[in-house]
PDB file of N, CA and C in Angstrom:
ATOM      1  N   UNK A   1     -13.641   7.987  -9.215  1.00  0.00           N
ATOM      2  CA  UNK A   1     -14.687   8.856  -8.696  1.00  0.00           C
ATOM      3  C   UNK A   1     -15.325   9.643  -9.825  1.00  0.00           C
ATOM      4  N   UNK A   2     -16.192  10.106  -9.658  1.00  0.00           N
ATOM      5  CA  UNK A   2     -17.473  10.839 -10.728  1.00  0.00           C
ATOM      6  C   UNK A   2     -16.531  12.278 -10.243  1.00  0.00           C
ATOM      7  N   UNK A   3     -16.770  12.879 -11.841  1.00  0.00           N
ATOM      8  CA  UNK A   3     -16.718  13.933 -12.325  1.00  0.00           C
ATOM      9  C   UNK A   3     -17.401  15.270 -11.555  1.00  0.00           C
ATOM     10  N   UNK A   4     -16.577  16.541 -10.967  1.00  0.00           N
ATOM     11  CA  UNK A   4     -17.499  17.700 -10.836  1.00  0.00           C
ATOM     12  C   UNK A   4     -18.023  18.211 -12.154  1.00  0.00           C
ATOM     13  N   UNK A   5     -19.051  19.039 -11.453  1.00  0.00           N
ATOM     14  CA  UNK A   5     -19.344  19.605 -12.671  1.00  0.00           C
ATOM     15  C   UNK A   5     -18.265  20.882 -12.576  1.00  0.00           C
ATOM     16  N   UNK A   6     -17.847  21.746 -13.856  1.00  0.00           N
ATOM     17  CA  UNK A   6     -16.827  22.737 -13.643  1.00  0.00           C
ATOM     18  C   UNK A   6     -17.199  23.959 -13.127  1.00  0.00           C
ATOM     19  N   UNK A   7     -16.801  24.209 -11.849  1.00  0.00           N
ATOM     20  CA  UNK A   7     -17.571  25.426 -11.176  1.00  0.00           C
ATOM     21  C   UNK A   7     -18.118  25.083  -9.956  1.00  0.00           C
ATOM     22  N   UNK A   8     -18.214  23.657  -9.898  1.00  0.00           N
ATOM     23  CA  UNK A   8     -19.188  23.790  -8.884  1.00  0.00           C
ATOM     24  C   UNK A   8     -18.459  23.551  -7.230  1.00  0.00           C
ATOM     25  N   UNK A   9     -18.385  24.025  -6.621  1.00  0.00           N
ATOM     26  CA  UNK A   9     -17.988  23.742  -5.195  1.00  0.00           C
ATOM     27  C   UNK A   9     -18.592  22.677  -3.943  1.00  0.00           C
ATOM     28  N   UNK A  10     -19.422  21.692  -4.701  1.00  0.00           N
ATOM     29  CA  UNK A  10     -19.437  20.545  -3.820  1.00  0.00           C
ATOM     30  C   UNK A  10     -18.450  19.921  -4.231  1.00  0.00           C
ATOM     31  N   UNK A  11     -18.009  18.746  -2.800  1.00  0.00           N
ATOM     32  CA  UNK A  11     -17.333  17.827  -2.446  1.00  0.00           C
ATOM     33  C   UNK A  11     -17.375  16.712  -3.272  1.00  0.00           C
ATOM     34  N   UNK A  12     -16.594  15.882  -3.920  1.00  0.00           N
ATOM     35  CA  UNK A  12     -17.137  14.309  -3.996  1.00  0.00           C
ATOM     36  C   UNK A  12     -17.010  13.822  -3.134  1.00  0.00           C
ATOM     37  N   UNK A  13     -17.963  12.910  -3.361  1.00  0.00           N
ATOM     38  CA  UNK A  13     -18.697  12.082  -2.028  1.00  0.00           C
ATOM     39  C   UNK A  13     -18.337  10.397  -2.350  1.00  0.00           C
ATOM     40  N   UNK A  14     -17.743   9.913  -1.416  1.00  0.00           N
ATOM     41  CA  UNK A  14     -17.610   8.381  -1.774  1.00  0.00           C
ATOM     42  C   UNK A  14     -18.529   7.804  -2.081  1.00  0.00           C
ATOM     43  N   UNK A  15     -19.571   7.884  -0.578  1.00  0.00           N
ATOM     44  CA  UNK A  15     -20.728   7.692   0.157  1.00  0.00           C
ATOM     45  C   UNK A  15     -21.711   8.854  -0.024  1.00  0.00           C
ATOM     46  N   UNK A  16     -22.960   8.417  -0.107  1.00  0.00           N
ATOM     47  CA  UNK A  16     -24.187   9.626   0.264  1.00  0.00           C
ATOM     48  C   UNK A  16     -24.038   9.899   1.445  1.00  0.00           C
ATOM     49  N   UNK A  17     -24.418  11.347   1.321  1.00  0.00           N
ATOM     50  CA  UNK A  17     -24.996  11.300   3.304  1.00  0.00           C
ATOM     51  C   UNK A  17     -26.230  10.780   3.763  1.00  0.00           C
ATOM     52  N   UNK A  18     -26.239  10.272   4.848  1.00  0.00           N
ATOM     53  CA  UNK A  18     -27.483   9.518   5.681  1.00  0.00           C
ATOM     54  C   UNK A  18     -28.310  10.111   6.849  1.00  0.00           C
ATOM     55  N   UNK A  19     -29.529  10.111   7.088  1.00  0.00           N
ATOM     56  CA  UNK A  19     -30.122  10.499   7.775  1.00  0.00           C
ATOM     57  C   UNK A  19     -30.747   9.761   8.860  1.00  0.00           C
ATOM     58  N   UNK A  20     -31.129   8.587   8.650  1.00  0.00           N
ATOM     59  CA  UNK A  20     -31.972   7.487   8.903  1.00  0.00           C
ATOM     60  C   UNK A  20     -30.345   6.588  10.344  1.00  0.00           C
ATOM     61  N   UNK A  21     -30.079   7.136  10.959  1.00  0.00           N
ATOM     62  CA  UNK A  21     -28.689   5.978  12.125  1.00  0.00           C
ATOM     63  C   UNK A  21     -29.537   5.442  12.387  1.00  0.00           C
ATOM     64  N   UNK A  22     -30.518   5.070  12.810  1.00  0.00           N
ATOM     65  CA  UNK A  22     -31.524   3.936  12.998  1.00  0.00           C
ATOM     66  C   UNK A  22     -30.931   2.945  12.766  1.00  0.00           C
ATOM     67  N   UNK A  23     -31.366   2.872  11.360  1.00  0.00           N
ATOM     68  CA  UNK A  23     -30.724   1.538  10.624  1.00  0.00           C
ATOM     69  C   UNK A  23     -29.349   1.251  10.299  1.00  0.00           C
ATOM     70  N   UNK A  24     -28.449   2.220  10.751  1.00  0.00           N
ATOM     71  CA  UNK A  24     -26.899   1.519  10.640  1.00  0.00           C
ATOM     72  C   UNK A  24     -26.910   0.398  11.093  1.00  0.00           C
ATOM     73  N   UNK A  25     -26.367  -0.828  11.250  1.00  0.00           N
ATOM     74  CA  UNK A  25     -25.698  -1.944  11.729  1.00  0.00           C
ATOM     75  C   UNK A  25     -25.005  -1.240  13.179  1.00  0.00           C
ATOM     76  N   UNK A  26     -24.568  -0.600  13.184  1.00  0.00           N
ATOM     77  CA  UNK A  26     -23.772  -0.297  14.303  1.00  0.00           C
ATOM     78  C   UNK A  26     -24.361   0.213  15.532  1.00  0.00           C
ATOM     79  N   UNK A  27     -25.612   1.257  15.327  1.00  0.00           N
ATOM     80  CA  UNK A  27     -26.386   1.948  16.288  1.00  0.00           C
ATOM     81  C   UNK A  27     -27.302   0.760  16.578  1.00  0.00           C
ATOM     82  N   UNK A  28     -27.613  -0.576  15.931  1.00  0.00           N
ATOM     83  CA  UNK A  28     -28.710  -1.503  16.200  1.00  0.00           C
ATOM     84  C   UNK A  28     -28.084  -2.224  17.203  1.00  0.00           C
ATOM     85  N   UNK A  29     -26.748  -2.752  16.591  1.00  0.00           N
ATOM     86  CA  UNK A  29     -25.433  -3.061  17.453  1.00  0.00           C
ATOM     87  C   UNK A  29     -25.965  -2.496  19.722  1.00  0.00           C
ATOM     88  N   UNK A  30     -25.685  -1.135  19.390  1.00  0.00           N
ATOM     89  CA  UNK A  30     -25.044  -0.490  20.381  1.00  0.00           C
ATOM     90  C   UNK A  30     -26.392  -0.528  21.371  1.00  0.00           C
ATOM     91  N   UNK A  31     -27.754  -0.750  20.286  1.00  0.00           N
ATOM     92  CA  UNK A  31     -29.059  -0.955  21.470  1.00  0.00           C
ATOM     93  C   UNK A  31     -29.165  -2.106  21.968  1.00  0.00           C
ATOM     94  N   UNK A  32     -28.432  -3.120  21.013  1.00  0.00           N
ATOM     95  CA  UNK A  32     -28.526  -4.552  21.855  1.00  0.00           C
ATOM     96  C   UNK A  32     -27.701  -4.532  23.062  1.00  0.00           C
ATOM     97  N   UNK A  33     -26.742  -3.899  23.087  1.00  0.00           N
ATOM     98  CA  UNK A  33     -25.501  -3.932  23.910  1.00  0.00           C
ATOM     99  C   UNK A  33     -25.973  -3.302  25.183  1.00  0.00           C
ATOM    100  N   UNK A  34     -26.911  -1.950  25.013  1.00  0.00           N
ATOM    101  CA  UNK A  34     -27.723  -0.951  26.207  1.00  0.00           C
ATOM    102  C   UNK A  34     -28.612  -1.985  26.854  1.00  0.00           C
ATOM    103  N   UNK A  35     -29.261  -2.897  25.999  1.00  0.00           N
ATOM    104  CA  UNK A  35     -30.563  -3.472  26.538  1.00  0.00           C
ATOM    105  C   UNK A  35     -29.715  -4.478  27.915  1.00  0.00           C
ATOM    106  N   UNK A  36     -28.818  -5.031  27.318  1.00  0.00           N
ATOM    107  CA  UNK A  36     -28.369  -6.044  27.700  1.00  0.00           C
ATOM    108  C   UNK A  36     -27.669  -5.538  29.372  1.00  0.00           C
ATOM    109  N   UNK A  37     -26.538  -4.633  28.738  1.00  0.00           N
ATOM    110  CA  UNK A  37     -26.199  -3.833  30.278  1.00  0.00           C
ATOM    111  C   UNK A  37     -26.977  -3.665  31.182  1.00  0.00           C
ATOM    112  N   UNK A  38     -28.299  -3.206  30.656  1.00  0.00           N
ATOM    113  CA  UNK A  38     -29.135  -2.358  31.462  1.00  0.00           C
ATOM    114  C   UNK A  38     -29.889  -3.813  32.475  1.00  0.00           C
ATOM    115  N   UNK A  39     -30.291  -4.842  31.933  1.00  0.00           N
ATOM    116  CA  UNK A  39     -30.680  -5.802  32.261  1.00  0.00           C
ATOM    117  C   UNK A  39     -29.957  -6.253  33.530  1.00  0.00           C
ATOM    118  N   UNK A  40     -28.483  -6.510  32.689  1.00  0.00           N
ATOM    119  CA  UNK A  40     -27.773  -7.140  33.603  1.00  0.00           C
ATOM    120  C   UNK A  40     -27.721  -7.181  34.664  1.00  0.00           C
ATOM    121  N   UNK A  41     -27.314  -5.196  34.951  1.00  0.00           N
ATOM    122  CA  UNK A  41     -27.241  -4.410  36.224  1.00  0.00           C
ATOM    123  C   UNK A  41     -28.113  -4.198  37.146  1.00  0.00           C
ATOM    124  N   UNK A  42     -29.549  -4.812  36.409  1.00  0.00           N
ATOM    125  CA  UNK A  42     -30.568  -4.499  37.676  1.00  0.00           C
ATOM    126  C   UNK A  42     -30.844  -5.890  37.941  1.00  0.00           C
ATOM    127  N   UNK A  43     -30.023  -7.166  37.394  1.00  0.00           N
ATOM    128  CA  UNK A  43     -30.699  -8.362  38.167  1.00  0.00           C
ATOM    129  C   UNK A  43     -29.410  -8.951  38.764  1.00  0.00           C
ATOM    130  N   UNK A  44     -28.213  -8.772  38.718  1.00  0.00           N
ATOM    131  CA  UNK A  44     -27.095  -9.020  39.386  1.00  0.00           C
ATOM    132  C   UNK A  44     -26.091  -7.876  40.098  1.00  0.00           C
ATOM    133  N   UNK A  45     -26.421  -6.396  40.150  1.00  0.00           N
ATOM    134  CA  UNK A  45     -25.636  -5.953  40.811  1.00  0.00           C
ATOM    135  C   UNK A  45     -26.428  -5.072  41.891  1.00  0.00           C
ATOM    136  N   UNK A  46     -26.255  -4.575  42.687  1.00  0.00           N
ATOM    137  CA  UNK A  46     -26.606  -3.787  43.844  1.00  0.00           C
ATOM    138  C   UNK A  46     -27.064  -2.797  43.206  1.00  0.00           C
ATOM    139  N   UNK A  47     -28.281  -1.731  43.352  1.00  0.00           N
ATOM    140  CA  UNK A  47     -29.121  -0.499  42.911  1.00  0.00           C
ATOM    141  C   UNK A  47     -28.103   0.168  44.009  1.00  0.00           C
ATOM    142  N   UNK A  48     -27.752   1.474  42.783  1.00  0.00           N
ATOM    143  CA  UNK A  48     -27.542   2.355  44.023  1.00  0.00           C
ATOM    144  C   UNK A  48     -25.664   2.463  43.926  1.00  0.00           C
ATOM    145  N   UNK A  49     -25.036   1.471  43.197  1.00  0.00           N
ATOM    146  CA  UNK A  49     -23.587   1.003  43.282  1.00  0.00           C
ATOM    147  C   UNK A  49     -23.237   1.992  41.870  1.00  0.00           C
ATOM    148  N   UNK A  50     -22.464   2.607  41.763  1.00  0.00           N
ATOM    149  CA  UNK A  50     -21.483   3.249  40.794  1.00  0.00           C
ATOM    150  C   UNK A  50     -21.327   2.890  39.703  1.00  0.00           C
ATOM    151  N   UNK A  51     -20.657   1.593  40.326  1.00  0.00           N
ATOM    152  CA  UNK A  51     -20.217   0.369  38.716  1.00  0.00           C
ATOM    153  C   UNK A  51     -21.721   0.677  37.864  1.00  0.00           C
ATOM    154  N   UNK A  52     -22.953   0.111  38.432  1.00  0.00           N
ATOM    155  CA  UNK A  52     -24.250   0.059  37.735  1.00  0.00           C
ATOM    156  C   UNK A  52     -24.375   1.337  36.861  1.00  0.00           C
ATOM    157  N   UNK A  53     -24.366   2.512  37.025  1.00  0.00           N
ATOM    158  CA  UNK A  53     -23.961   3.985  36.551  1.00  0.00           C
ATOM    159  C   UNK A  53     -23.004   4.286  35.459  1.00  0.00           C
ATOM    160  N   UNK A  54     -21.694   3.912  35.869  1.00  0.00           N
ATOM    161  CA  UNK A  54     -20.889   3.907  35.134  1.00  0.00           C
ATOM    162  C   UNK A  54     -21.038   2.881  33.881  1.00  0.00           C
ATOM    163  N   UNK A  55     -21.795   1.696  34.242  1.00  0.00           N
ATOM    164  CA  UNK A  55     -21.663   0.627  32.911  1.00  0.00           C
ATOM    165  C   UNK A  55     -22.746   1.311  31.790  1.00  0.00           C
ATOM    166  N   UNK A  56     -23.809   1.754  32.896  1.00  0.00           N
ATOM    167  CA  UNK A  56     -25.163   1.805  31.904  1.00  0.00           C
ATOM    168  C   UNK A  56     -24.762   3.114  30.682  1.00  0.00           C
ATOM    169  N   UNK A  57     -24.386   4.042  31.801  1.00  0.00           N
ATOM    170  CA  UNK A  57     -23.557   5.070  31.247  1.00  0.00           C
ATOM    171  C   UNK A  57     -22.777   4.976  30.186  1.00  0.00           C
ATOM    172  N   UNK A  58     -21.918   4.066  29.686  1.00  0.00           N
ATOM    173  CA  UNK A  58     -20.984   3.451  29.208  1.00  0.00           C
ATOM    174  C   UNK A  58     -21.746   3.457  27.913  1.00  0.00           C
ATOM    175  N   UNK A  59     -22.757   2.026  28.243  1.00  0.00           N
ATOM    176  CA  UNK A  59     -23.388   1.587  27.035  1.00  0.00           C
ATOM    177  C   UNK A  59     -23.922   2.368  25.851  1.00  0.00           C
ATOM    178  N   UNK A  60     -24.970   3.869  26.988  1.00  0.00           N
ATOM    179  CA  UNK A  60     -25.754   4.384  26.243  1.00  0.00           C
ATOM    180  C   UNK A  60     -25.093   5.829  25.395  1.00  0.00           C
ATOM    181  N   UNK A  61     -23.941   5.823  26.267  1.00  0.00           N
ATOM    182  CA  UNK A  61     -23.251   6.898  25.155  1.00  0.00           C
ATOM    183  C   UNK A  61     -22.495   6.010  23.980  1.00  0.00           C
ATOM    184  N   UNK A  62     -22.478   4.674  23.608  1.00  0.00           N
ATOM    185  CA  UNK A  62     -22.554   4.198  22.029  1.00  0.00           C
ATOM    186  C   UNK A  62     -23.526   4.264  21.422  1.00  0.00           C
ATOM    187  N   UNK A  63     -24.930   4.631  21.785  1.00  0.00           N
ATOM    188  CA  UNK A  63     -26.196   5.200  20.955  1.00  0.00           C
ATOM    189  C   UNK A  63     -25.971   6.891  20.210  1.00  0.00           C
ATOM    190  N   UNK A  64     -25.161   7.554  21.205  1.00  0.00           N
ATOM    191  CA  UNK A  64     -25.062   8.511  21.351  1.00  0.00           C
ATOM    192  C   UNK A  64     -23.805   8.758  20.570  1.00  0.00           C
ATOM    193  N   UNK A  65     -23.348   8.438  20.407  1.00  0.00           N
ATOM    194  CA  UNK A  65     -21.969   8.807  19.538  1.00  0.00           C
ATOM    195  C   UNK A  65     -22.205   8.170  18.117  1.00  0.00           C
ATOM    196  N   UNK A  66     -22.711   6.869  18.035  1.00  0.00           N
ATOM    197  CA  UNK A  66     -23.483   6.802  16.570  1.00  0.00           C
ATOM    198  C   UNK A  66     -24.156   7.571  15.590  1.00  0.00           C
ATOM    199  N   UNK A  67     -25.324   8.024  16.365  1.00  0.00           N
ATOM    200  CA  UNK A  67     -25.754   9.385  15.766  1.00  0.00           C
ATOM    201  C   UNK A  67     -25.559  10.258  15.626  1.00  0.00           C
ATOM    202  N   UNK A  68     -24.535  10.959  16.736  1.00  0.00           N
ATOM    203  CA  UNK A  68     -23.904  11.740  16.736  1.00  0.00           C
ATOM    204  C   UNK A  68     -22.460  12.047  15.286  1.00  0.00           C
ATOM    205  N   UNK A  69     -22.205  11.380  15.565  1.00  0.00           N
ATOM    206  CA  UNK A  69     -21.393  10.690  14.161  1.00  0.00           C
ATOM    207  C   UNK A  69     -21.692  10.845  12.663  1.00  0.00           C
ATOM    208  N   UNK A  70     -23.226  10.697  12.448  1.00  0.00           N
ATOM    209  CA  UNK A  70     -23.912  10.940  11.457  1.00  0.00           C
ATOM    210  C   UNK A  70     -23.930  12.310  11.697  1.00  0.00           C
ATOM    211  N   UNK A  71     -24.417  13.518  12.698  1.00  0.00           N
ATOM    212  CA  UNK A  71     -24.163  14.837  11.971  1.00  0.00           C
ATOM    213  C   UNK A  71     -23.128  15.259  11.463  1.00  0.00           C
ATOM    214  N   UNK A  72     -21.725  14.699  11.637  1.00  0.00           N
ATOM    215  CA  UNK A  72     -20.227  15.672  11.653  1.00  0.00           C
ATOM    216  C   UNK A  72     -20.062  14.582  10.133  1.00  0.00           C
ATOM    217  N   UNK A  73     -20.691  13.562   9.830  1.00  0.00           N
ATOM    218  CA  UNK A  73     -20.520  13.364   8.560  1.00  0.00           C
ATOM    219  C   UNK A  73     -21.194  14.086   7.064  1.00  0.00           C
ATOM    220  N   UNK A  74     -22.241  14.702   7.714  1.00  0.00           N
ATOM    221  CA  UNK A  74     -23.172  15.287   6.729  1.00  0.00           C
ATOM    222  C   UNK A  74     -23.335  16.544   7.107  1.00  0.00           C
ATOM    223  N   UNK A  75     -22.300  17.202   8.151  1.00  0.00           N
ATOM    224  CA  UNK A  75     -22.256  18.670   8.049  1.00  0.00           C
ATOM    225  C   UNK A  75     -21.294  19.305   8.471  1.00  0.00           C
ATOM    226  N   UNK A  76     -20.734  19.059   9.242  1.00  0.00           N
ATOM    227  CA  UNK A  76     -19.270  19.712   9.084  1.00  0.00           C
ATOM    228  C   UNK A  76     -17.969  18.881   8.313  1.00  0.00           C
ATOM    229  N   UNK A  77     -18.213  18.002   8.689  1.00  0.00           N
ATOM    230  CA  UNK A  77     -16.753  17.104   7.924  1.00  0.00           C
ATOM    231  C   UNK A  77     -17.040  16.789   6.504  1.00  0.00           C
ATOM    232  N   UNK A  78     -17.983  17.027   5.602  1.00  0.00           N
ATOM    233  CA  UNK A  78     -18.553  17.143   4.215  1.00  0.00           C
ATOM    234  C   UNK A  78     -17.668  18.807   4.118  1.00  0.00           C
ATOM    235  N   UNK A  79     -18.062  19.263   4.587  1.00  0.00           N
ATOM    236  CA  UNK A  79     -17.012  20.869   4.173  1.00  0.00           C
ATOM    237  C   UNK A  79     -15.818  20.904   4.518  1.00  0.00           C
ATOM    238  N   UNK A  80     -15.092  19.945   5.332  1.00  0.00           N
ATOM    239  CA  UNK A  80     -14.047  20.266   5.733  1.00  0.00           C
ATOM    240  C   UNK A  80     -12.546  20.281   4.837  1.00  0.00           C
TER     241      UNK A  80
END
C-alpha cells in the first residue's frame, strides 16, 4: 500500500471511492433482475396477490441496497 503522508489523518484506501452505482456490474445486474420480476408478475400471476408484492418488492430493494452501499463506503465506513 502507498505511503501516508506524516501527519495526515486520511485512511488508505485500497479502492477510490465511487459515485457513479450506475455503472457497477452489480446495480446493472439487480435492474435486469427488477425488469424481469416485474414482467413476470404481471403476465403470469394474479394482480392484486401478495406473492406479486413481495417478489417485486424483493427485487427492487437490490437496486436499493447497491447504492445504498456506495454511501456507507464513502462515508461512514471510510472513517470507521
Amino acid at each position: 500500500m502507498s505511503k501516508r503522508p506524516h501527519g495526515s489523518d486520511a485512511p488508505d484506501r485500497l479502492l477510490p471511492p465511487r459515485g457513479d452505482y450506475q455503472t457497477l456490474l452489480s446495480y446493472e445486474k439487480c435492474e435486469v433482475i427488477y425488469e424481469i420480476t416485474f414482467r413476470f408478475c404481471q403476465k403470469f400471476l394474479a394482480k392484486g396477490d401478495r406473492t406479486v408484492d413481495q417478489m417485486v418488492q424483493a427485487a427492487r430493494s437490490g437496486n436499493s441496497r447497491v447504492s445504498g452501499n456506495r454511501s456507507c463506503r464513502t462515508a461512514v465506513c471510510a472513517s470507521a
